[in-house]
C-alpha atoms as a PDB file:
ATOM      1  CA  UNK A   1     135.383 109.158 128.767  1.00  0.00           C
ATOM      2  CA  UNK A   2     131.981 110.685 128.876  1.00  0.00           C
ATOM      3  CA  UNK A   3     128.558 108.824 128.133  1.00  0.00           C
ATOM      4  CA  UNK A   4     126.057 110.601 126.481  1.00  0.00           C
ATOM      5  CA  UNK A   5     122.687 109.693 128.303  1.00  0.00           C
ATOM      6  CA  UNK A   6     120.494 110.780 125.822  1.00  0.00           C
ATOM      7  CA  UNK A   7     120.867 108.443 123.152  1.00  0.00           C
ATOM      8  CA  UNK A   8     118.434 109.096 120.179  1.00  0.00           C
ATOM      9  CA  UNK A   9     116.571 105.813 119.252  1.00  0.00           C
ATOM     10  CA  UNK A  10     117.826 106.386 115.871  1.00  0.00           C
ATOM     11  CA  UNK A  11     121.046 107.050 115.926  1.00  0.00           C
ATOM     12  CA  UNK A  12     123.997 104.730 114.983  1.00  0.00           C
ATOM     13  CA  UNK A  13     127.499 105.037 116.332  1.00  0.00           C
ATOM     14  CA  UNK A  14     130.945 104.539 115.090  1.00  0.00           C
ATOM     15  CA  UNK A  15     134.372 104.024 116.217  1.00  0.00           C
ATOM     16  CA  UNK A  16     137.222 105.276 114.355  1.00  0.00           C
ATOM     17  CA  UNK A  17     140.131 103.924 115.327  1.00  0.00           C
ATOM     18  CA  UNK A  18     143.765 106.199 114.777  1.00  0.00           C
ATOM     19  CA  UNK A  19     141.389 109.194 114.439  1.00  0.00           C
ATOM     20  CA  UNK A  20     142.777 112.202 116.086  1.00  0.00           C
ATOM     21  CA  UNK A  21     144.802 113.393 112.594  1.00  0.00           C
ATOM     22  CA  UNK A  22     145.063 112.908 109.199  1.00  0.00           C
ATOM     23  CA  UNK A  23     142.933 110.597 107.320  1.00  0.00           C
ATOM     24  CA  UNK A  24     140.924 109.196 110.484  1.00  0.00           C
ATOM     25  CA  UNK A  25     140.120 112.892 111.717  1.00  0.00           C
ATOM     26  CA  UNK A  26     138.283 113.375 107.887  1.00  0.00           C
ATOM     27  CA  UNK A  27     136.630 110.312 108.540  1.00  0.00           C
ATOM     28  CA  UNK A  28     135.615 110.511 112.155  1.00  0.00           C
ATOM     29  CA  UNK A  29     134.082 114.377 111.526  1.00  0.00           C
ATOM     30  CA  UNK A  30     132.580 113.019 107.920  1.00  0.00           C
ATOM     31  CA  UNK A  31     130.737 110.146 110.034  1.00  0.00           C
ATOM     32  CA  UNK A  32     129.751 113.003 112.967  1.00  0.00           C
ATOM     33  CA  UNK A  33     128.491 115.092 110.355  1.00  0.00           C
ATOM     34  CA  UNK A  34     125.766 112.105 109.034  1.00  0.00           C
ATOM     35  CA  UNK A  35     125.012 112.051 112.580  1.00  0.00           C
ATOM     36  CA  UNK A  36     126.686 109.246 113.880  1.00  0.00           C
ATOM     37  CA  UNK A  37     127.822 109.150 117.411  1.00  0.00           C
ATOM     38  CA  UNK A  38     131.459 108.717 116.889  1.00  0.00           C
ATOM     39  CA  UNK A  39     134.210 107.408 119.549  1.00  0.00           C
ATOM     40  CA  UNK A  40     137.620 108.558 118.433  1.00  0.00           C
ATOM     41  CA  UNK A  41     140.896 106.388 119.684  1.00  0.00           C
ATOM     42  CA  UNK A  42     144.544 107.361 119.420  1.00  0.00           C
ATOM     43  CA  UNK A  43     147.280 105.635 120.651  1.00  0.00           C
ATOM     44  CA  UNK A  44     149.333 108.307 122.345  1.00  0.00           C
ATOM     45  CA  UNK A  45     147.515 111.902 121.389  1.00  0.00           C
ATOM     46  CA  UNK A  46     145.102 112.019 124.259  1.00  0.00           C
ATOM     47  CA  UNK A  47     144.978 115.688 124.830  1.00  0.00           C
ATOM     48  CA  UNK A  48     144.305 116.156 120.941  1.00  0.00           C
ATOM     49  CA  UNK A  49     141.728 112.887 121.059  1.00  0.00           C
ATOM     50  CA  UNK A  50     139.618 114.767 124.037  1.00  0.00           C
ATOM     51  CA  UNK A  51     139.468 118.534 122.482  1.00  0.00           C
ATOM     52  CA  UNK A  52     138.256 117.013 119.335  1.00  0.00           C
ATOM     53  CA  UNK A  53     135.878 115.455 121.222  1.00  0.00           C
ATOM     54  CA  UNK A  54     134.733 118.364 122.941  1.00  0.00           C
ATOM     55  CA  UNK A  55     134.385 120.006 119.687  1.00  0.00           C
ATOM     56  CA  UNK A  56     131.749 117.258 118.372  1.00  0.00           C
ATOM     57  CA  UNK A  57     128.056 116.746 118.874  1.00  0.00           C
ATOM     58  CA  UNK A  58     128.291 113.474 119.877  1.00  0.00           C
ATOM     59  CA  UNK A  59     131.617 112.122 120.737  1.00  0.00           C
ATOM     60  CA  UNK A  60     134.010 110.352 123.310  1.00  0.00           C
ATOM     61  CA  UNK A  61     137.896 109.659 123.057  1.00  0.00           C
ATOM     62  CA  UNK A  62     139.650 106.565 124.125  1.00  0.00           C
ATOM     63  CA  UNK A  63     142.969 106.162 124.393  1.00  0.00           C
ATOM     64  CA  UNK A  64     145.184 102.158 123.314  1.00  0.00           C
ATOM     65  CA  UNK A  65     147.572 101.033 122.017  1.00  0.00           C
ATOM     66  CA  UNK A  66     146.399  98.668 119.399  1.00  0.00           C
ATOM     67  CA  UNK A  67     149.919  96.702 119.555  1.00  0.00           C
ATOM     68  CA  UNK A  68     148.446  95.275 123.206  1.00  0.00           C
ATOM     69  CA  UNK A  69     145.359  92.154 123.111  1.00  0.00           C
ATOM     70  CA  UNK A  70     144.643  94.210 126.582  1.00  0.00           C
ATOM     71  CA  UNK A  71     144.354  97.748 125.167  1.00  0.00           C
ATOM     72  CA  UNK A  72     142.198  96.014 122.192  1.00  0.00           C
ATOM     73  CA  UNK A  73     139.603  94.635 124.312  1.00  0.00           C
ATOM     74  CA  UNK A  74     139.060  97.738 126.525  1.00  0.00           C
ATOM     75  CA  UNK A  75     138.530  99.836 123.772  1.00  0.00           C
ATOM     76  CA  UNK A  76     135.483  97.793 122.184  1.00  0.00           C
ATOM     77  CA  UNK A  77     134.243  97.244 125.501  1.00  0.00           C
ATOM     78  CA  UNK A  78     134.758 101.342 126.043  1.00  0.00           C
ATOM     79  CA  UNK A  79     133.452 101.928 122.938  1.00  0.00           C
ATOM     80  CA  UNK A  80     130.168  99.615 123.317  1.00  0.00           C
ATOM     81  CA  UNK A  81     129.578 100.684 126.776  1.00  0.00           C
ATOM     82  CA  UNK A  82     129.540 104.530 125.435  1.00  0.00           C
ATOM     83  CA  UNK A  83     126.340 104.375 123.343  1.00  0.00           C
ATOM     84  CA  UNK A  84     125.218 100.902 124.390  1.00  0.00           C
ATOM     85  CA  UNK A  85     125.513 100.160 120.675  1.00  0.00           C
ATOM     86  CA  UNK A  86     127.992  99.833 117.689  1.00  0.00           C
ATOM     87  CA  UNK A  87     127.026 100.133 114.251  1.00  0.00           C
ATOM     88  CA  UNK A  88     130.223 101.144 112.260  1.00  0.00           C
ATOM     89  CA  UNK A  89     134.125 100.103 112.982  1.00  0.00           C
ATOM     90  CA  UNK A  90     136.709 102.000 110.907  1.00  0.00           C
ATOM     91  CA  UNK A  91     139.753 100.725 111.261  1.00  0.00           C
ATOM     92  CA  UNK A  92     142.420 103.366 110.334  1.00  0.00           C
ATOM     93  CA  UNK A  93     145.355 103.022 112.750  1.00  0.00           C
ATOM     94  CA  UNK A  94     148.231 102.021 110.950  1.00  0.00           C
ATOM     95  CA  UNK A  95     151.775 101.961 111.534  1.00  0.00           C
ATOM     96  CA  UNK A  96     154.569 101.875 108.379  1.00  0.00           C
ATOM     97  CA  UNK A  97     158.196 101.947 108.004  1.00  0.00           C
ATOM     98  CA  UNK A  98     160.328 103.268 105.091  1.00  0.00           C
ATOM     99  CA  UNK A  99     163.097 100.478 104.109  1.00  0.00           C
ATOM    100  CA  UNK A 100     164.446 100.490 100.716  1.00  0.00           C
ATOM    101  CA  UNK A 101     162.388  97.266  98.975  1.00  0.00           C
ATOM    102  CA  UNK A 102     166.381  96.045  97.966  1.00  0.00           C
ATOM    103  CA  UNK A 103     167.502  96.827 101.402  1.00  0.00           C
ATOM    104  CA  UNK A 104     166.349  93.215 102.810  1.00  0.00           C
ATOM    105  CA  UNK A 105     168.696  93.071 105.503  1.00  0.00           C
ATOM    106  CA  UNK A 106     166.653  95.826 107.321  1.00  0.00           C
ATOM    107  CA  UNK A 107     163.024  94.349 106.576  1.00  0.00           C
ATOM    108  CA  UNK A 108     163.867  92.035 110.186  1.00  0.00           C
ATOM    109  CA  UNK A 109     161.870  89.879 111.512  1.00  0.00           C
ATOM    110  CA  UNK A 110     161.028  92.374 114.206  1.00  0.00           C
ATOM    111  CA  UNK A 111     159.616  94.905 111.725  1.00  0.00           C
ATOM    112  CA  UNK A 112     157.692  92.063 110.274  1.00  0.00           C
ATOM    113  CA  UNK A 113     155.997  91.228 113.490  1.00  0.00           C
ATOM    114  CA  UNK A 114     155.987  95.197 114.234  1.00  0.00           C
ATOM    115  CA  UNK A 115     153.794  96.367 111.336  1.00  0.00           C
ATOM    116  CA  UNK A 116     151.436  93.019 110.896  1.00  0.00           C
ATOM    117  CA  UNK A 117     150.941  93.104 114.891  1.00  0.00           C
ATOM    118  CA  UNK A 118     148.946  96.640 114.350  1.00  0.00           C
ATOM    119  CA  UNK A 119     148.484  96.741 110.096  1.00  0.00           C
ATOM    120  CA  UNK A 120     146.668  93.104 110.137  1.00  0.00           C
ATOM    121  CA  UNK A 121     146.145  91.347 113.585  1.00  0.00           C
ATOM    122  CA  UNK A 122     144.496  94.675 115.506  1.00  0.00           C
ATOM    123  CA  UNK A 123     141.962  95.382 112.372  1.00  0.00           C
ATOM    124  CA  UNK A 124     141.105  91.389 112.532  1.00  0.00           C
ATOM    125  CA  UNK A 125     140.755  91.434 116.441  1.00  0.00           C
ATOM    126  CA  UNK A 126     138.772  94.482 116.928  1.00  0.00           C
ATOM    127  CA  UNK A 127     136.167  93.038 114.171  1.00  0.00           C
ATOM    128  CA  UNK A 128     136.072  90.046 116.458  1.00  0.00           C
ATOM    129  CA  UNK A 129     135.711  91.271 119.384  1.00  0.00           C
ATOM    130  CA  UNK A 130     132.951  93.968 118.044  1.00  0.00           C
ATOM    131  CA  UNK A 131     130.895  91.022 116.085  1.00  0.00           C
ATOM    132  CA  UNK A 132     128.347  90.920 119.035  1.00  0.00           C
ATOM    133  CA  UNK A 133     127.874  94.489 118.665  1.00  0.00           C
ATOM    134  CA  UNK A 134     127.315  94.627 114.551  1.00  0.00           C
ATOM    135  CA  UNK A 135     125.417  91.467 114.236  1.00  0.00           C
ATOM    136  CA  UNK A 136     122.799  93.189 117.178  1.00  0.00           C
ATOM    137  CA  UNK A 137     123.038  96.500 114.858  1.00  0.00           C
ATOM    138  CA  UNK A 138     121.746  94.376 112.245  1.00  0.00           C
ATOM    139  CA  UNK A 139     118.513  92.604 114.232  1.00  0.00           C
ATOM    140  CA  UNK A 140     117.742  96.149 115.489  1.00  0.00           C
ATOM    141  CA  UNK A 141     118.681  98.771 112.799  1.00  0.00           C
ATOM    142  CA  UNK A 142     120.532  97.824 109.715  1.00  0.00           C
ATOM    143  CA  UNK A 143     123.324  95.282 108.532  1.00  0.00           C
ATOM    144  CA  UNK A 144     126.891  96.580 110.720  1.00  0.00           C
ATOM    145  CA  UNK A 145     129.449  98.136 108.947  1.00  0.00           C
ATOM    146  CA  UNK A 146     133.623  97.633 108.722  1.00  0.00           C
ATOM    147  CA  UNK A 147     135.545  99.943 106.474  1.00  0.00           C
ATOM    148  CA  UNK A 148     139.535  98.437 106.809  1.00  0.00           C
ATOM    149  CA  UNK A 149     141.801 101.531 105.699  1.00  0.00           C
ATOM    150  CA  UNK A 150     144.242  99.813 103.344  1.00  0.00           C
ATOM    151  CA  UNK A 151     146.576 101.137 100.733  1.00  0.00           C
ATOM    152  CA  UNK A 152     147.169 101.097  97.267  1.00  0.00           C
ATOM    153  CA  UNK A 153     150.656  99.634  98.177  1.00  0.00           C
ATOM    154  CA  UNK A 154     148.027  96.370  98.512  1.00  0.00           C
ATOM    155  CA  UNK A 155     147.159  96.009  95.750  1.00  0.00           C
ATOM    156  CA  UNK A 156     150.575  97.333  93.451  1.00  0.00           C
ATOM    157  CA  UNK A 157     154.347  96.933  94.289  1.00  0.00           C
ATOM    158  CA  UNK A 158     154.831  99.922  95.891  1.00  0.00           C
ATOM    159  CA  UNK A 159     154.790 101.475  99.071  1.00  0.00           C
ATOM    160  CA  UNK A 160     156.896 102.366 101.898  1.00  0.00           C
ATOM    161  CA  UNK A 161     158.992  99.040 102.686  1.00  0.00           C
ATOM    162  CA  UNK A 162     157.809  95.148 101.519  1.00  0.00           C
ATOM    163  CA  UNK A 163     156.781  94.812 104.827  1.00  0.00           C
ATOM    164  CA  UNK A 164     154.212  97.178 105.115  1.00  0.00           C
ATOM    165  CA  UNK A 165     153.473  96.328 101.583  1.00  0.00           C
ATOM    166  CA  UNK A 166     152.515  92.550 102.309  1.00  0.00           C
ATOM    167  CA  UNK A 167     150.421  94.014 105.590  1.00  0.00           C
ATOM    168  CA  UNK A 168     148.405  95.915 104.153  1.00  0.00           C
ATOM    169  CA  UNK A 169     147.945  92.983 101.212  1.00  0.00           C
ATOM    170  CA  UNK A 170     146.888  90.610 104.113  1.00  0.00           C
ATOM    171  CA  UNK A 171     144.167  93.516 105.035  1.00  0.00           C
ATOM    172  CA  UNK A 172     143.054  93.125 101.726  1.00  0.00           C
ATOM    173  CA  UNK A 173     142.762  89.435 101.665  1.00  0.00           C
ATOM    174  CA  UNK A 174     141.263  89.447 105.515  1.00  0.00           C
ATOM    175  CA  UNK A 175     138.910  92.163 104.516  1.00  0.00           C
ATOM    176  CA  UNK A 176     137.674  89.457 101.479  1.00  0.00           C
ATOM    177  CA  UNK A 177     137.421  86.609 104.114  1.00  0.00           C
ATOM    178  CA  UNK A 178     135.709  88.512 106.782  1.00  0.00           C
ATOM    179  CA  UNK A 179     132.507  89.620 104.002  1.00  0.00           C
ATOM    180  CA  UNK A 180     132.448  85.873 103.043  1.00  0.00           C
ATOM    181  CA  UNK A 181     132.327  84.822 106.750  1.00  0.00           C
ATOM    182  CA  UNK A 182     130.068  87.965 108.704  1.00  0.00           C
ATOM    183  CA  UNK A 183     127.164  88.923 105.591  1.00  0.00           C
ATOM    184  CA  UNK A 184     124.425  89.520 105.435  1.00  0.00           C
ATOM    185  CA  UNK A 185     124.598  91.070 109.477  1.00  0.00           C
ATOM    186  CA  UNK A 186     127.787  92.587 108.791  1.00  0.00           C
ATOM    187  CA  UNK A 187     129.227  94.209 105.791  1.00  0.00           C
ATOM    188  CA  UNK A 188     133.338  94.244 105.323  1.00  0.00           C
ATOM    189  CA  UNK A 189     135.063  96.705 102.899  1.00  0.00           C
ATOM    190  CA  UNK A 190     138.291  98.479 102.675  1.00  0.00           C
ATOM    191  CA  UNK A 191     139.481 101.916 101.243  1.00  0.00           C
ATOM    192  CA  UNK A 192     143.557 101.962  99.088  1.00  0.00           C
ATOM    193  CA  UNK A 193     144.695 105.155  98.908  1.00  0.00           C
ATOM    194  CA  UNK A 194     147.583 106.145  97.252  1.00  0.00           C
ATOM    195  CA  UNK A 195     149.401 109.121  98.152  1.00  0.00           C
ATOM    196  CA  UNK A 196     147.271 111.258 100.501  1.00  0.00           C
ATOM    197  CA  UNK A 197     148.163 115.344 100.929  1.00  0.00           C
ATOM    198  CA  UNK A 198     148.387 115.135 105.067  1.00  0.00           C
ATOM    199  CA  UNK A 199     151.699 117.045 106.724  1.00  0.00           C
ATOM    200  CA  UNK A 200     153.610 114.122 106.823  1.00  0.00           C
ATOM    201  CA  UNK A 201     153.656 113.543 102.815  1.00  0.00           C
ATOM    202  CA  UNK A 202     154.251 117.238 102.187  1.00  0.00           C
ATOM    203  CA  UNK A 203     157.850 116.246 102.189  1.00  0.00           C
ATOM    204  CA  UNK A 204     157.501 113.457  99.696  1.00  0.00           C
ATOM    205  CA  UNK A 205     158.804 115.331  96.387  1.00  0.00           C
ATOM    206  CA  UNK A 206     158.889 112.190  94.375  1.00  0.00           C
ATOM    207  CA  UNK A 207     155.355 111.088  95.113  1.00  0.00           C
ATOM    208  CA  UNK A 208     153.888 114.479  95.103  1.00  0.00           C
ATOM    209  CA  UNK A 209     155.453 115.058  91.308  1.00  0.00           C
ATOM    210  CA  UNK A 210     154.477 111.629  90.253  1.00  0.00           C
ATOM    211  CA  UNK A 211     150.542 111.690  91.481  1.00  0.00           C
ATOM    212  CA  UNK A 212     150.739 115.271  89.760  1.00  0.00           C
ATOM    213  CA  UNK A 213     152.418 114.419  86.426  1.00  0.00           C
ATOM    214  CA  UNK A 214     151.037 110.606  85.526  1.00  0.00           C
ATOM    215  CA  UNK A 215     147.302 110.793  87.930  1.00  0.00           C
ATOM    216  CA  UNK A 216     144.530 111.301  85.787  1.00  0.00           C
ATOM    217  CA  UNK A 217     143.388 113.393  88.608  1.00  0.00           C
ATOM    218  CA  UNK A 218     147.262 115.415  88.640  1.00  0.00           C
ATOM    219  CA  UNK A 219     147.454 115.666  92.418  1.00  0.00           C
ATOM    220  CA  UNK A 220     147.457 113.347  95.817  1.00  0.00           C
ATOM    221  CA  UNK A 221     144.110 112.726  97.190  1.00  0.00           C
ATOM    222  CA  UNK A 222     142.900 114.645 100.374  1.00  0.00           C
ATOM    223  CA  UNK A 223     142.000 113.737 103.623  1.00  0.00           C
ATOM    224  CA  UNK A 224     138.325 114.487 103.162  1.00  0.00           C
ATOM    225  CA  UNK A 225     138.636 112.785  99.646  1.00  0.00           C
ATOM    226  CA  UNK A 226     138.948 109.205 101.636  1.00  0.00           C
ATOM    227  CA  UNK A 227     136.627 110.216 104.428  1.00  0.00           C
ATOM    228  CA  UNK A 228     133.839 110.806 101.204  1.00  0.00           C
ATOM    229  CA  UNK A 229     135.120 106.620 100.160  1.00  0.00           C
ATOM    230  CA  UNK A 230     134.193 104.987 103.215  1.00  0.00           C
ATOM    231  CA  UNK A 231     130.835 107.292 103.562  1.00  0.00           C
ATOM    232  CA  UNK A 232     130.135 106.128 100.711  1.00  0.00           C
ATOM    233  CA  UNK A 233     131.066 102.666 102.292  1.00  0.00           C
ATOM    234  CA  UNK A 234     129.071 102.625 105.137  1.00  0.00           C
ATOM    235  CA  UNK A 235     126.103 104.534 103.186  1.00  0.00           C
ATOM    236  CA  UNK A 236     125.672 101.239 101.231  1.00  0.00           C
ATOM    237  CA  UNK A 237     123.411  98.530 102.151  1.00  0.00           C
ATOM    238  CA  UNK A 238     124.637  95.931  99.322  1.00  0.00           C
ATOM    239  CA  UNK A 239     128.567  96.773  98.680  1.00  0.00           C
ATOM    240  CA  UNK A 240     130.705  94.222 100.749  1.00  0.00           C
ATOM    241  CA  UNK A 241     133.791  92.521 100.159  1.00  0.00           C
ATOM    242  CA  UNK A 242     135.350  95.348  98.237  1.00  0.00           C
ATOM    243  CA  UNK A 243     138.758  97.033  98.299  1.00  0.00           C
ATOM    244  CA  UNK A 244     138.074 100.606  96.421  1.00  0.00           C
ATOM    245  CA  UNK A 245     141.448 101.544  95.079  1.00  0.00           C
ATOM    246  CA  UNK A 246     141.421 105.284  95.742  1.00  0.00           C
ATOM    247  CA  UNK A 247     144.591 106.525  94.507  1.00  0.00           C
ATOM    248  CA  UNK A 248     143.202 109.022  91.460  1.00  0.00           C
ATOM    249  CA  UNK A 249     143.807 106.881  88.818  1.00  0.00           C
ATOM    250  CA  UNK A 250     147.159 106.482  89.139  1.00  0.00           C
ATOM    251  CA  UNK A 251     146.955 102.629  88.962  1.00  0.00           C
ATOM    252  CA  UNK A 252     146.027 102.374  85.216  1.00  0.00           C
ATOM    253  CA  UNK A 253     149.280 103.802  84.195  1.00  0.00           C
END
């Protein structure tokens, strides 16, 4: 990790965490582009974390695993000491696991623990653990800023198994909880996508057709498409408490 020594008085700085691919990447270069300072984390992609660093105007890459209470606590400290400041905390990393909803015998207990240990208990610890941070963002510059990447599988009975389901419902709910309990210093929002057009869900002929055929927007949302949401997220100096179900439309069908 490298500090940046000169630190522009007005400059704000964001971590986002699970940003080396896919949706965090969007979000991590939409955020560097309104000239944040931006730390980006991955759990095991270091070398990818660093050149994408490299390639940034202002940028550093941590590596944890958010599974580990040690791992969590280096990080904000890491990310803190990098800038001196945090104003922003996007919590993206995720973890999921495709069971069959009737298959109940495979939802175990260990998957439970599994997907809520990263999916609800890392996103709830970092915020704590960064509250110092945000609330001083707030006395010096403006009110901090938390954008929890959720799903729509959240808010509808979908998604890839019940547990990840109900995990990223508890985001939801802690995202709620966390606006009541931290505002006005810090706001707390979340982003639902639905389907989202990354590698991975290339292979996903069912969702692709459906998003297509019954979306009032006909097609999966992009990357750059969420990144825009929680912009527009962090942007605002009123929204909080809000889960912005970004999944084309597809929910009023």
């Amino acid at each position: 990790m490298n500090v940046n020594p000169t630190l522009d008085s007005g400059l704000r700085v964001a971590l986002v965490t699970g940003s080396t691919s896919g949706i965090g990447a969007a979000i991590a270069r939409r955020l560097s582009h309104a000239g944040y300072a931006v730390i980006l984390h991955s759990r095991s992609s270091e070398a990818a974390g660093r050149a994408m660093a490299a390639g940034m105007k202002q940028a550093v890459y941590i590596q944890a695993d958010l599974a580990l209470e040690a791992d969590r606590v280096r990080l904000v400290s890491e990310a803190i000491a990098s800038w001196g400041q945090l104003d922003v905390l996007v919590n993206n990393a995720g973890i999921s696991r495709v069971i069959p909803h009737g298959d109940l015998a495979s939802a175990t207990s260990a998957v439970w623990r599994e997907l809520h240990e990263v999916n609800v208990l890392a996103p709830f610890h970092l915020v704590a653990l960064a509250e110092s941070a945000l609330r001083e963002a707030a006395r010096s510059r403006r009110a901090g800023s938390v954008v929890n990447i959720s799903s729509h599988a959240g808010v509808r009975p979908k998604g890839a198994s019940i547990p990840y389901a109900a995990s990223k419902a508890a985001l939801n709910h802690v995202t709620r909880l966390l606006a009541l309990s931290l505002g006005p210093d810090i706001r707390v929002n979340a982003v639902a996508p639905g389907l989202v057009d990354t590698p991975l869900t290339a292979e996903w002929h069912g969702a692709q057709a459906l998003w297509r055929e019954q979306s009032p927007m006909r097609r999966a949302a992009s990357p750059d498409d969420i990144a825009d949401a929680v912009a527009m997220l962090v942007a605002s100096d009123y929204l909080t408490g809000e889960v912005l179900l970004s999944d084309g439309g597809l929910n009023l069908t």
